[in-house]
Protein backbone atom coordinates (compact mmCIF):
# COMPACT_ATOMS: atom_id res chain seq x y z
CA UNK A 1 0.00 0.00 0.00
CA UNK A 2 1.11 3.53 -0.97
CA UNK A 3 1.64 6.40 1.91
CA UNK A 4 -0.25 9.34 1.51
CA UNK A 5 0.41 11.08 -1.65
CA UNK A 6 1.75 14.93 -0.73
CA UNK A 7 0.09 17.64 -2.82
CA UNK A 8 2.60 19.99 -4.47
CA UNK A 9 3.32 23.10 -2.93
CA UNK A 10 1.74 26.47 -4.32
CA UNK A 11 3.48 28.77 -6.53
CA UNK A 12 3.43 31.44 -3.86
CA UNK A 13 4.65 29.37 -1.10
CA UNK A 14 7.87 28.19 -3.79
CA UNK A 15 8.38 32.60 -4.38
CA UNK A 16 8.31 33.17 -0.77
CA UNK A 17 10.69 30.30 0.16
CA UNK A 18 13.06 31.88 -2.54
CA UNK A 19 12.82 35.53 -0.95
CA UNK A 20 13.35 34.06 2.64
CA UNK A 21 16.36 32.53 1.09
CA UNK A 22 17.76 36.07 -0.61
CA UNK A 23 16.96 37.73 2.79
CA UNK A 24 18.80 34.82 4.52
CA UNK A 25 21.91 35.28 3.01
CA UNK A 26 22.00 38.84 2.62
CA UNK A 27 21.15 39.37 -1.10
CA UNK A 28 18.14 41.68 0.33
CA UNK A 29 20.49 43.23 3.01
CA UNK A 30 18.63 44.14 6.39
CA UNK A 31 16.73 47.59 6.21
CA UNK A 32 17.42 47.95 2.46
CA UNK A 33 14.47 48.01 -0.08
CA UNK A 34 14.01 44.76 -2.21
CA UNK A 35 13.47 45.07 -6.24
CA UNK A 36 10.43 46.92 -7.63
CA UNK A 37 7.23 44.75 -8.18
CA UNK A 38 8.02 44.40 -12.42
CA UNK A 39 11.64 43.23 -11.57
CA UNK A 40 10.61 40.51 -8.98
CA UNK A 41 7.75 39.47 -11.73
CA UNK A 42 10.59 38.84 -14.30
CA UNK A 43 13.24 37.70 -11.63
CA UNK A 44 10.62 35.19 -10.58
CA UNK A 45 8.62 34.26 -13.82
CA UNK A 46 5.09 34.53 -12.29
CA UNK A 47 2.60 36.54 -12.10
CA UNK A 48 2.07 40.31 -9.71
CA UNK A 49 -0.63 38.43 -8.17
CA UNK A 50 1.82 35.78 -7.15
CA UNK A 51 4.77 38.42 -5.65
CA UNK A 52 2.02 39.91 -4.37
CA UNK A 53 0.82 37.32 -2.04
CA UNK A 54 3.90 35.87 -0.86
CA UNK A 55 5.15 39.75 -0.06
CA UNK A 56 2.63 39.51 2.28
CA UNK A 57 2.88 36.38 3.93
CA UNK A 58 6.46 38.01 4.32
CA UNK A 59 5.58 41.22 5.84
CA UNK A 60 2.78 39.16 8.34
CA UNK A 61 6.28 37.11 9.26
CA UNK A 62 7.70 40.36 10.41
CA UNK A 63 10.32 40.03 7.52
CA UNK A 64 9.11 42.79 5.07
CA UNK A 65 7.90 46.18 5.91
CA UNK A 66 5.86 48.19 3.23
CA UNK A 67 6.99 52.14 3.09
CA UNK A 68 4.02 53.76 1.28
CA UNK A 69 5.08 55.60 -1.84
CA UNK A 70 8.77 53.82 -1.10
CA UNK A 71 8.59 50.62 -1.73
CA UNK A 72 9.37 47.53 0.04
CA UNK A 73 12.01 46.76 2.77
CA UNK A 74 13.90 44.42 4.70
CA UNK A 75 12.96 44.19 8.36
CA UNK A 76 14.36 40.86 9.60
CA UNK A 77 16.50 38.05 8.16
CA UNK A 78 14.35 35.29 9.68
CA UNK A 79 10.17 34.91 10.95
CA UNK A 80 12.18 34.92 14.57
CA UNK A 81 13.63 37.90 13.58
CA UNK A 82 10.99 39.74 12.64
CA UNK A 83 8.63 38.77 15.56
CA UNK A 84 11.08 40.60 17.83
CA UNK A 85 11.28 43.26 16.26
CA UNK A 86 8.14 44.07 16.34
CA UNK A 87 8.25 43.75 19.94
CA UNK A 88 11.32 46.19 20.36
CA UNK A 89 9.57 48.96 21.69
CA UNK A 90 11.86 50.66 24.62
CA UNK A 91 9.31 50.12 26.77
CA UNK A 92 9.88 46.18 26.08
CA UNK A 93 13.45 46.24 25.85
CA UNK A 94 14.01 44.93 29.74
CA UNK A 95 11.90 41.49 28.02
CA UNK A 96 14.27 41.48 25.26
CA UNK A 97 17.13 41.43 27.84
CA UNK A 98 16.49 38.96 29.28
CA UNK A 99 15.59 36.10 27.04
CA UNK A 100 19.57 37.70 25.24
CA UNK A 101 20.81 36.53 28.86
CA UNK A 102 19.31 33.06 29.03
CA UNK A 103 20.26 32.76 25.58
CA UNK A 104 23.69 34.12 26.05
CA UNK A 105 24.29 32.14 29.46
CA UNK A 106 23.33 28.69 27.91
CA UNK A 107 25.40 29.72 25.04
CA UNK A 108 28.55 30.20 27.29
CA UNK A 109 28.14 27.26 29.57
CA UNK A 110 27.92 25.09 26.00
CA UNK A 111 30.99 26.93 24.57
CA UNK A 112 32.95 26.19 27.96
CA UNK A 113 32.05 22.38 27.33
CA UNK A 114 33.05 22.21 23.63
CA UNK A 115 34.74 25.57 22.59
CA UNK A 116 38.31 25.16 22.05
CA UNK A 117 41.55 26.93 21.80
CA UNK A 118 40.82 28.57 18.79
CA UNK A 119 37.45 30.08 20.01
CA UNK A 120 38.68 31.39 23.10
CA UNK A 121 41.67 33.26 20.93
CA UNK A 122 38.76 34.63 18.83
CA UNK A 123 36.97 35.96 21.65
CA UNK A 124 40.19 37.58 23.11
CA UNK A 125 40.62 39.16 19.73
CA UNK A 126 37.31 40.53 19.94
CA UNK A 127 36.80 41.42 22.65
CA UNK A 128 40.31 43.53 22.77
CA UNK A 129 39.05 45.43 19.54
CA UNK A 130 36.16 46.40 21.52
CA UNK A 131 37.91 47.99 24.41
CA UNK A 132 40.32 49.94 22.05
CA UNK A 133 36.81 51.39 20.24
CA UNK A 134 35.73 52.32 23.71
CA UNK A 135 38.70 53.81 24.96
CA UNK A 136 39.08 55.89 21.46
CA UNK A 137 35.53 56.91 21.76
CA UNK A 138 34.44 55.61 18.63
CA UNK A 139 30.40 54.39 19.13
CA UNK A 140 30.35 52.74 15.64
CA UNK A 141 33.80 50.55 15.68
CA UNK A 142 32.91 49.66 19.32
CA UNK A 143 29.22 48.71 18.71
CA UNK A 144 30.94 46.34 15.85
CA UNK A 145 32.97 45.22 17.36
CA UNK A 146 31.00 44.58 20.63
CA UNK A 147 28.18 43.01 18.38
CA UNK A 148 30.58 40.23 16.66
CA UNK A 149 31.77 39.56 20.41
CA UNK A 150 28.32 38.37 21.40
CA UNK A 151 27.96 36.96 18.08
CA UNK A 152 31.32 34.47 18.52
CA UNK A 153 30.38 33.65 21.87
CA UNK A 154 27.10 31.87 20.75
CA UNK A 155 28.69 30.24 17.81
CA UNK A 156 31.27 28.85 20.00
CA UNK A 157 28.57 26.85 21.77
CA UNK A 158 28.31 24.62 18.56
CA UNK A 159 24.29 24.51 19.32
CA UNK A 160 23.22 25.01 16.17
CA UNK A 161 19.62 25.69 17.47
CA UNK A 162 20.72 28.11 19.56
CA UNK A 163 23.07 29.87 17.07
CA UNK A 164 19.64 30.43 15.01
CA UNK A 165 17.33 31.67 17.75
CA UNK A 166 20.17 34.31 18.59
CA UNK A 167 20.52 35.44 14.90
CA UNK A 168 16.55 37.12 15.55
CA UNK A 169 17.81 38.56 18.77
CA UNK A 170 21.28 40.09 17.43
CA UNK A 171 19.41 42.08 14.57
CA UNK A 172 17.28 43.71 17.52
CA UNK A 173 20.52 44.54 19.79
CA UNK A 174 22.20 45.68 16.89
CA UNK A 175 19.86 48.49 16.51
CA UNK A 176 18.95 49.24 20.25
CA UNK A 177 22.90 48.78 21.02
CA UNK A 178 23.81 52.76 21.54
CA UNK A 179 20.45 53.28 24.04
CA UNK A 180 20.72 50.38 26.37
CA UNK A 181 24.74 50.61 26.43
CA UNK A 182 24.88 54.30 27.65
CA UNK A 183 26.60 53.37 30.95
CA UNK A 184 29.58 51.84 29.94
CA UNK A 185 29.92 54.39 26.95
CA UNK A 186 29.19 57.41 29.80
CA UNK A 187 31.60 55.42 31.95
CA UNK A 188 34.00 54.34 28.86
CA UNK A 189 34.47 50.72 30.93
CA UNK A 190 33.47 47.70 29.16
CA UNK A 191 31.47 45.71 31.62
CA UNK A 192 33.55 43.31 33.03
CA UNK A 193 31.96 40.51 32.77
CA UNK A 194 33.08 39.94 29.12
CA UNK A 195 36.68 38.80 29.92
CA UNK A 196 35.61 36.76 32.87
CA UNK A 197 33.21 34.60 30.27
CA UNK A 198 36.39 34.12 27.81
CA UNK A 199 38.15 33.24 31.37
CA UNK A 200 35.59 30.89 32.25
CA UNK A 201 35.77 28.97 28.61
CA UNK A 202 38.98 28.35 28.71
CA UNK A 203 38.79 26.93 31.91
CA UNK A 204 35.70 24.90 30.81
CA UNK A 205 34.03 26.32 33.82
CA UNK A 206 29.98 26.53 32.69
CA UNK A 207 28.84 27.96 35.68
CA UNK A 208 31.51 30.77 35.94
CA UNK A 209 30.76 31.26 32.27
CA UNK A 210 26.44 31.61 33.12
CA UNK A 211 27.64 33.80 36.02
CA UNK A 212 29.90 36.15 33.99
CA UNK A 213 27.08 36.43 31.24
CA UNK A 214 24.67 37.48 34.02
CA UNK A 215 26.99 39.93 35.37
CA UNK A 216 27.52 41.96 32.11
CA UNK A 217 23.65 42.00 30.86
CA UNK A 218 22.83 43.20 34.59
CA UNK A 219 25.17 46.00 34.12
CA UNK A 220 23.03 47.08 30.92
CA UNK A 221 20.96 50.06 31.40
CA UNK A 222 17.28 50.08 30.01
CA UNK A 223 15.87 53.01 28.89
CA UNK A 224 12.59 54.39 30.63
């Protein structure tokens, strides 16, 4: 006996699987506007009907965001993504702080059980280029810099899940960075919980690793 016979997808869902994947990897950058309506309709082959629907299902994912009399742009690289941001409001920004820190904790306590020597020399790296941003006063190399800290940290937990649920998360802190860091800038001192973490991975210490995590997103200031 045959299984169940699985009826072939829609046109739509096909386009909108093929502009998640151009989003994805950056073809449609973050916060840039995609092609015009003709050129998707002859990138595409099908019909304005068709990129109509499946822009859309895109924006109800959080992923597009219509500008009227602008066009169409990119608001979040995954339907994770774009879910938070809609959410990132400064009023909600202590909520979004602290699902980064049980992300960011679990990440660390999985890097200090299978991160190795080269991830740790990363995160040194890193983490040095951020405190010679701060110290020089420049906001833009340090938030770089302090962004692609965070970013190495997770991926050094080789959690692949996790790597992906932090991606939506790191698009939001990317653009709230400058408002919830204004201590440390105002101070010019790096919280410094960052080099215990690194510490605490190269020891393969987990729980020194959660606890440095926790230190440095407590010393984050939230906007009222």
């Amino acid at each position: 006996m045959s299984g169940p016979i699985t009826p072939p997808r829609r046109t739509s869902e096909l386009v909108v699987q093929r502009m998640q994947e151009l989003i994805a990897d950056g073809t449609w950058p973050l916060g840039e506007r995609i092609p015009a309506e003709p050129e998707l309709v002859a990138q595409f082959g099908v019909g304005r009907n068709t990129i109509r629907e499946a822009a859309r299902a895109l924006e109800h994912a959080g992923m597009l965001e219509p500008r009227r009399g602008d066009g169409t742009y990119v608001r979040g690289r995954s339907p994770l993504a774009g879910a938070i941001a809609r959410r990132s409001a400064p009023s909600e920004l202590r909520d979004l702080l602290e699902v980064r820190r049980a992300l960011e904790s679990e990440a660390a306590a999985g890097a200090a059980g299978r991160g190795d020597a080269a991830d740790v020399e990363r995160l040194r790296m890193l983490l040095s280029r951020t405190e010679n941003a701060l110290a020089d006063g420049d906001l833009d190399r340090y938030t770089e810099a302090d962004i692609a800290f965070h970013a190495e940290l997770v991926v050094a937990s080789r959690n692949a899940l996790l790597i992906e649920m932090y991606d939506g998360i790191a698009e939001v802190i990317a653009r709230t960075h400058p408002s919830v860091l204004r201590r440390p800038l105002a101070e010019q001192t790096h919280p410094r919980g960052h080099r215990d973490v690194v510490d605490a991975i190269e020891r393969g210490d987990a729980g020194a690793a959660r606890a440095a995590v926790y230190a440095y997103v407590d010393f984050t200031e939230v906007p009222e």
